[in-house]
Protein backbone atom coordinates (compact mmCIF):
# COMPACT_ATOMS: atom_id res chain seq x y z
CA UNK A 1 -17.91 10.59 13.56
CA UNK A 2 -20.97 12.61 12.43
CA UNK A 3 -22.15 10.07 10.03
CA UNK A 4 -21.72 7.15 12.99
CA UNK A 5 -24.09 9.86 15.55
CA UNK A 6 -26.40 9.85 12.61
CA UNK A 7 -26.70 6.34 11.84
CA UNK A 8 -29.93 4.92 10.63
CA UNK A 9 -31.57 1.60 11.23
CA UNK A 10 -32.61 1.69 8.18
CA UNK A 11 -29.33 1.27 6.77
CA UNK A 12 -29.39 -2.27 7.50
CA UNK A 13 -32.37 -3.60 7.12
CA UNK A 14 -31.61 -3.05 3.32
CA UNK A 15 -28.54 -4.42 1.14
CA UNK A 16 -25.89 -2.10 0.72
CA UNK A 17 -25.56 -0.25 -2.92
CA UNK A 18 -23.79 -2.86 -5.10
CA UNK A 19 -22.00 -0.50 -7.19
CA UNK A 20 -21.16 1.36 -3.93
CA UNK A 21 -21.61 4.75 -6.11
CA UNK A 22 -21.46 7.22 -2.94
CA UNK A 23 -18.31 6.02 -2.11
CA UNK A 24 -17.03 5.92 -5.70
CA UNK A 25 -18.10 9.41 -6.15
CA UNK A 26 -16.17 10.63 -3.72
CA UNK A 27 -13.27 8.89 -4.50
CA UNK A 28 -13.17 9.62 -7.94
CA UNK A 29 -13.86 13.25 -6.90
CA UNK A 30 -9.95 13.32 -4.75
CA UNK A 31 -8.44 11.26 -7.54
CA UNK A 32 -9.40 13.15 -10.64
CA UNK A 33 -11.16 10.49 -12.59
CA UNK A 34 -15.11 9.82 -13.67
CA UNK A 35 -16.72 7.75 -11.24
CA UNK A 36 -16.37 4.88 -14.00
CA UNK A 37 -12.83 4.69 -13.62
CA UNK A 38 -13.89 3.58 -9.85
CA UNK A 39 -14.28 0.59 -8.09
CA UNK A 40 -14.62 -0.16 -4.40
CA UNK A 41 -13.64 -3.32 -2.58
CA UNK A 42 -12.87 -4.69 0.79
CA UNK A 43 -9.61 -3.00 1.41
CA UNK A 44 -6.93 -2.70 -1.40
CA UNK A 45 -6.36 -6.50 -0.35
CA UNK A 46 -9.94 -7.63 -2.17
CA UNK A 47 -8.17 -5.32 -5.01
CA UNK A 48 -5.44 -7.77 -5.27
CA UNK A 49 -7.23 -10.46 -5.25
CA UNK A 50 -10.09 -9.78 -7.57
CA UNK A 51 -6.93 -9.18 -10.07
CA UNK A 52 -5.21 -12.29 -9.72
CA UNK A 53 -8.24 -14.69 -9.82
CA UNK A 54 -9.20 -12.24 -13.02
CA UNK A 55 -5.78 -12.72 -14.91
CA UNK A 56 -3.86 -15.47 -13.25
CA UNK A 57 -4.05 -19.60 -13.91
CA UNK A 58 -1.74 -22.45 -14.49
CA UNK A 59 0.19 -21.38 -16.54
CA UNK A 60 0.26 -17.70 -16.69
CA UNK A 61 3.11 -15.73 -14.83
CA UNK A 62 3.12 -12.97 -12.17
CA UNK A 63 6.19 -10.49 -11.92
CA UNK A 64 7.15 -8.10 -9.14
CA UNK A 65 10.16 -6.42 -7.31
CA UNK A 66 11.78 -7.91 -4.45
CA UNK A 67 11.18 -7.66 -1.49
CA UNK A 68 8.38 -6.20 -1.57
CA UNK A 69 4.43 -6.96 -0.09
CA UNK A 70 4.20 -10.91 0.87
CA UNK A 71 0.77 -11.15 -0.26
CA UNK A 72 1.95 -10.73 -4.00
CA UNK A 73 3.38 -14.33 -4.02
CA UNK A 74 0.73 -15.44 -1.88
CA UNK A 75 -2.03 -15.03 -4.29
CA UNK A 76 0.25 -16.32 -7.26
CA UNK A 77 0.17 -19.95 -4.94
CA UNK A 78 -3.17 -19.82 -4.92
CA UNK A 79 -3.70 -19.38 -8.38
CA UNK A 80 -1.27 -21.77 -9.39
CA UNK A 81 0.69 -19.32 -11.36
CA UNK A 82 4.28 -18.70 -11.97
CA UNK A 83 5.68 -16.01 -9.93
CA UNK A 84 8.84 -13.73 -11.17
CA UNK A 85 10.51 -12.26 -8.51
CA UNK A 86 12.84 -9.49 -9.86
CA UNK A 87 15.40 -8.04 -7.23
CA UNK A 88 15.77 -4.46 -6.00
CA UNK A 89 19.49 -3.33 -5.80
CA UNK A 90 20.87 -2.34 -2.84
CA UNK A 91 18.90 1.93 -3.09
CA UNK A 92 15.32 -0.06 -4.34
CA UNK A 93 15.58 1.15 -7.69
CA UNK A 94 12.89 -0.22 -9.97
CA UNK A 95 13.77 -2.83 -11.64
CA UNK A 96 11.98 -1.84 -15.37
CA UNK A 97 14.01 -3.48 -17.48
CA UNK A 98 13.43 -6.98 -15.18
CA UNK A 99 10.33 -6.51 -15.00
CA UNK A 100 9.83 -6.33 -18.69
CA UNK A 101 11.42 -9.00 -19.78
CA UNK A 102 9.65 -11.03 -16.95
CA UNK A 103 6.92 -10.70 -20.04
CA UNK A 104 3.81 -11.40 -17.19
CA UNK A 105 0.05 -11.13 -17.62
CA UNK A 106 0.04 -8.87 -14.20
CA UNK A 107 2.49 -6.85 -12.43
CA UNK A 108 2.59 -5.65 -9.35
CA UNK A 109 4.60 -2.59 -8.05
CA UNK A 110 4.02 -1.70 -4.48
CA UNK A 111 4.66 2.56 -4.03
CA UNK A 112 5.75 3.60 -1.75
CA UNK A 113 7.32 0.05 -1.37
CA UNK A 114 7.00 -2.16 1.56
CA UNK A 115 8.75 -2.51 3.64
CA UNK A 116 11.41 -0.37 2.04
CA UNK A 117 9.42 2.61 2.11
CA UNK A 118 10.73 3.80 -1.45
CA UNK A 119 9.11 5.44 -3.92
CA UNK A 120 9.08 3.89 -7.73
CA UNK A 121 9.37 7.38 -9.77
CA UNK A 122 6.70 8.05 -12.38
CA UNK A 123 9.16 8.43 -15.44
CA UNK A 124 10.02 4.80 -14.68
CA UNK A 125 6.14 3.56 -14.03
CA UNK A 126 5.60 5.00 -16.75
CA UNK A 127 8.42 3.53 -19.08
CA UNK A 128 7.02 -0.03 -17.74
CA UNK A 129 3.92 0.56 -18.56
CA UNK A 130 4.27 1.35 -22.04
CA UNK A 131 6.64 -1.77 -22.17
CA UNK A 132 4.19 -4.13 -20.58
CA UNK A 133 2.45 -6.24 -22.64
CA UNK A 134 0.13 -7.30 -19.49
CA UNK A 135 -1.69 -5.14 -16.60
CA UNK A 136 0.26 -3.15 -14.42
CA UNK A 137 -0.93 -2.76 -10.79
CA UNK A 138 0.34 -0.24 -8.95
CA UNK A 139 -0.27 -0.54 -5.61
CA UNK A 140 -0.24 2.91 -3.88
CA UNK A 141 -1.47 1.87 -0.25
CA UNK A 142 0.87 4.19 1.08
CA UNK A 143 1.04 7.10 -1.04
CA UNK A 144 -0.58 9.66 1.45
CA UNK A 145 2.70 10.23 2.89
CA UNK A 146 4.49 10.27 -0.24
CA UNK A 147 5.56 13.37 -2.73
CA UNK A 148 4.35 11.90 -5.66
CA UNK A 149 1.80 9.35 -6.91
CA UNK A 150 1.04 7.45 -10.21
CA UNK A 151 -2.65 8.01 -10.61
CA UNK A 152 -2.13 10.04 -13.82
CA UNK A 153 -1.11 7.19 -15.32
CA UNK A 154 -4.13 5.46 -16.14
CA UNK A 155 -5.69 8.16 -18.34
CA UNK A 156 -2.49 7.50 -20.70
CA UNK A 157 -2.26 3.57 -20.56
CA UNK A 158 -4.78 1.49 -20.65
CA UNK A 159 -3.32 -1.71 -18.66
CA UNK A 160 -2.44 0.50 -15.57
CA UNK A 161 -4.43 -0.14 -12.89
CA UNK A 162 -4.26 2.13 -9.34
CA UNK A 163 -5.37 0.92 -5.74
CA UNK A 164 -5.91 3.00 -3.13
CA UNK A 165 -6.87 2.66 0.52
CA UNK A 166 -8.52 4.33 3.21
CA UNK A 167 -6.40 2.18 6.05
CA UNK A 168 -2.96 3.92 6.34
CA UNK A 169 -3.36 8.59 5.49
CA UNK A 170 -7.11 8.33 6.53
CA UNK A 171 -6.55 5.75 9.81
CA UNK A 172 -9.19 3.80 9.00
CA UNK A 173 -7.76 0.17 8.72
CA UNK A 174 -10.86 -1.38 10.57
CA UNK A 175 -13.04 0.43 7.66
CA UNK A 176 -11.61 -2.27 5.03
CA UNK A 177 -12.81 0.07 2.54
CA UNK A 178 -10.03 0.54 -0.99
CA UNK A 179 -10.66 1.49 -4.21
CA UNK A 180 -8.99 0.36 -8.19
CA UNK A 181 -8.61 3.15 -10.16
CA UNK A 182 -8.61 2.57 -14.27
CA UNK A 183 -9.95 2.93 -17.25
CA UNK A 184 -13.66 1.58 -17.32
CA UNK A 185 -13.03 -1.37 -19.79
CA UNK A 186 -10.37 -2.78 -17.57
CA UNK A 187 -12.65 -2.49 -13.96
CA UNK A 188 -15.34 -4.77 -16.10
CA UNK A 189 -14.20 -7.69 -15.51
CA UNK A 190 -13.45 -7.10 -12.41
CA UNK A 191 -16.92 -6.01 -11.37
CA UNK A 192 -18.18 -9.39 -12.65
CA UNK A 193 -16.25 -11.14 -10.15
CA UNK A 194 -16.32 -9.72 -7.16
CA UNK A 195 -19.28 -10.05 -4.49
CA UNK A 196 -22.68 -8.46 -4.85
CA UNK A 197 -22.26 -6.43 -1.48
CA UNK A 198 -18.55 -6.14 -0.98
CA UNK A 199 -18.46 -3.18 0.57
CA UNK A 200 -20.93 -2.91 3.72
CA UNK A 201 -23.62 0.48 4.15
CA UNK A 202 -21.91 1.43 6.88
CA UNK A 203 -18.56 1.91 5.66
CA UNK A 204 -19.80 3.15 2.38
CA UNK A 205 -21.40 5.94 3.90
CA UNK A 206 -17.99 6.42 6.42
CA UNK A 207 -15.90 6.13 3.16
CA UNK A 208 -17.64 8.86 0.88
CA UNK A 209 -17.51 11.01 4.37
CA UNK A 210 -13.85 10.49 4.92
CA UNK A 211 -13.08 11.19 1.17
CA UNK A 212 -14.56 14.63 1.58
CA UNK A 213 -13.18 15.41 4.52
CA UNK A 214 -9.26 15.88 2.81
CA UNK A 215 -8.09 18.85 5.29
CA UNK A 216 -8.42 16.21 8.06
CA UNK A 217 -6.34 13.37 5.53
CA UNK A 218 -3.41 16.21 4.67
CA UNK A 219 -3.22 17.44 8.38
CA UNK A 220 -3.50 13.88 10.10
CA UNK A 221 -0.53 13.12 7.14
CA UNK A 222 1.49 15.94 7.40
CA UNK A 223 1.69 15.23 11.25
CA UNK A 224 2.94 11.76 10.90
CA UNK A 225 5.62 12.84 7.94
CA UNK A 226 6.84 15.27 10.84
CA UNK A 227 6.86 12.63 13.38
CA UNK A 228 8.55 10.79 10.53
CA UNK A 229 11.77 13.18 10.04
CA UNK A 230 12.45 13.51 13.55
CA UNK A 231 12.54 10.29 14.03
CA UNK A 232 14.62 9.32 11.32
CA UNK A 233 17.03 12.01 12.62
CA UNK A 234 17.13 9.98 16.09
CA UNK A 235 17.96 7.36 13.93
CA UNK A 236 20.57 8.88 12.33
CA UNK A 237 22.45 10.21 15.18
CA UNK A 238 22.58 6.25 17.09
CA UNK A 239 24.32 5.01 13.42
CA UNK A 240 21.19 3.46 11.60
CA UNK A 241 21.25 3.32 8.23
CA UNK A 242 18.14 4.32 6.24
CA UNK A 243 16.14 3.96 3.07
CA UNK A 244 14.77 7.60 2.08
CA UNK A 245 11.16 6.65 3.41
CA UNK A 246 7.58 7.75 2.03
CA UNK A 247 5.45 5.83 4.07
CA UNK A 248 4.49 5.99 7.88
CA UNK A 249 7.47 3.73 8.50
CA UNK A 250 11.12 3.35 8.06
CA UNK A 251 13.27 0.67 7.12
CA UNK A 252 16.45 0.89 9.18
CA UNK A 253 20.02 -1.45 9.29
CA UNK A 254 21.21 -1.32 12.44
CA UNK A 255 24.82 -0.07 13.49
CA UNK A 256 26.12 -2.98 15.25
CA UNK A 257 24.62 -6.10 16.40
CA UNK A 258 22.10 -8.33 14.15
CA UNK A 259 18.77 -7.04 13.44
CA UNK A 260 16.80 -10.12 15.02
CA UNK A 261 18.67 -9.33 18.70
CA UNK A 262 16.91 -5.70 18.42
CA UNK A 263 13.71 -7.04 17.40
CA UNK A 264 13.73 -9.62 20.27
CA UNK A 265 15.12 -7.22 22.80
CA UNK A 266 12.64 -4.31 21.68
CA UNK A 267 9.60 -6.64 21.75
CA UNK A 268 10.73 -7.60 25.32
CA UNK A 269 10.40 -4.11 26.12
CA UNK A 270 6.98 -4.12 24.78
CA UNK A 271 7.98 -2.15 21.75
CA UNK A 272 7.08 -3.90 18.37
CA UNK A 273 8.89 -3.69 14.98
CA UNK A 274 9.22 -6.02 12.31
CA UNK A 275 11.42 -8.48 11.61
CA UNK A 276 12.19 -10.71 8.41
CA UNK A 277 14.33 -13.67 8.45
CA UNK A 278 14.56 -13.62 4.69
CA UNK A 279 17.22 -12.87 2.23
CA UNK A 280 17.70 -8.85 1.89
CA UNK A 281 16.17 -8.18 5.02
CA UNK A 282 17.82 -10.03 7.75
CA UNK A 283 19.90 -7.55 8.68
CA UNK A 284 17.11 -4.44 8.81
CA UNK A 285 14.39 -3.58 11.07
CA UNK A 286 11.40 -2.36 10.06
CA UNK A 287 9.80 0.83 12.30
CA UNK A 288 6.10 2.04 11.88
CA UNK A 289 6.09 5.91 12.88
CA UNK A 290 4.67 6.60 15.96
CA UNK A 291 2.86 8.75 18.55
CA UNK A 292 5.76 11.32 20.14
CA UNK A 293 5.68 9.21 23.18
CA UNK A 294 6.02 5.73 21.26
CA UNK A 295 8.76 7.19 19.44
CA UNK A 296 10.52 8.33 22.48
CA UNK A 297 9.96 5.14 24.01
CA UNK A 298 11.97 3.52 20.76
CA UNK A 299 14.67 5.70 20.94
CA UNK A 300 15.37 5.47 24.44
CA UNK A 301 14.59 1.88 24.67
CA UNK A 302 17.43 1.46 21.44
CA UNK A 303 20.25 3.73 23.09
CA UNK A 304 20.43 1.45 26.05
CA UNK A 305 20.52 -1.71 23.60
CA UNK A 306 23.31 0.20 21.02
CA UNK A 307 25.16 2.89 22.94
């Protein structure tokens, strides 16, 4: 908020650092890296897709863990590429050996996953990305309310390829700032495709502020992995089932009834959660973490739909 009260004019009457180097800094900074093994981008999202128009044609194949993040298969359509999806088991163990033998010119493994909320462990990132022939994109969107993260990976494999974003630990989803973390030979292609000015002066400025500024992050995280337990506990106690979650939301199988009769009740009530009428999902909810009074509102909203 400081950097918005001291906003300058003259900010934008001039183009916006292309290599967005205040931001980078500062990122590279929290994540342990030289500024080089930094890029910036729109939101994790421009990540994504700066690496699939990079590496993916007609032709070529994209492999990844289901279910996991829609927009995976989503950019393999528009690329025209072949897309592997290799299933989680029933606890969302990684699939390493599947994914291997998917032999794809980029992989993507969403940590902590979504919507399962699981965490991939390093030992087995790591085992896939020595057995990876192509790039390995971990996608890490949601690590700020995780235990462990996988950015120590790049410095010993150079296919591995980290994004990060400021929307979910640092609650700044309308910022659209995220950042790819690698070694410099793999961002260089990347650099070449992406726009000029794809990250605006504004939110460079916000971004770089934000990055500094980690006792805010760990407290404003800490709070919602607190909100997190309790209301997992709530869960619990009404006869949900639950994935071990890592993220600011829980996946949850309900106790009786189907899944899509909570959703549609709940969002009666005015209470959103998501719903997927897909294979391996059907039968789950999924339930961002809220403020205390949105989660009591859940709660008490569910125990007159279950109890």
């Amino acid at each position: 908020m400081k950097v918005l009260h001291g906003f300058e004019g003259e900010w934008l009457r001039r183009y916006p650092d292309p290599t967005a180097l205040m931001a980078r800094e500062a990122a590279a900074e929290v994540y342990g890296v030289p500024a080089d093994w930094v890029m910036a981008a729109n939101g994790s999202d421009e990540m994504l897709a700066l690496l699939a128009r990079a590496f993916l044609e007609r032709g070529r194949r994209i492999a990844y863990p289901m279910p996991t993040y829609s927009l995976y298969v989503t950019l393999a359509e528009m690329q025209d590429a072949e897309a592997v999806e290799v299933p989680y088991d029933e606890e969302y163990t990684l699939p390493v050996e599947g994914l291997i033998a998917a032999r794809a010119h980029l992989t993507f493994v969403c940590t902590p996953n979504n919507p399962s909320a699981t965490v991939a462990p390093a030992r087995d990132l790591e085992r896939l990305a020595a057995g990876l022939e192509g790039v390995l994109v971990i996608d890490e969107a949601y690590t700020d309310f995780a235990d462990e993260n996988a950015i120590g990976l790049v410095s010993r494999h150079p296919n591995v390829i980290v994004l990060r974003t400021l929307s979910k630990g640092y609650s700044l989803a309308g910022l659209r700032v995220g950042f790819g973390v690698a070694r410099p030979e793999l961002l260089e292609g990347l650099v070449k495709i992406k726009d000029s000015y794809n990250v605006d002066a504004v939110a460079l400025r916000l971004a770089a502020a934000a990055l500094k500024d980690q006792a805010w992050m760990k407290a404003n995280a800490e709070t919602i992995k607190a909100s997190r337990a309790k209301l997992a506990a709530e869960l619990r106690k009404m006869g949900f089932a639950l994935w071990p979650s890592q993220a600011n939301f829980i996946l949850a199988r309900p106790p009786k009834g189907d899944a899509r009769y909570l959703y549609l009740e709940l969002r009666d009530r005015g209470i959103l959660v998501r719903y997927w009428d897909r294979p391996r999902l059907e039968d789950k909810i999924r339930i961002s973490v809220g403020t205390e009074e949105e989660n009591r509102a859940l709660i008490d909203a569910l125990k007159k739909l279950i109890l």
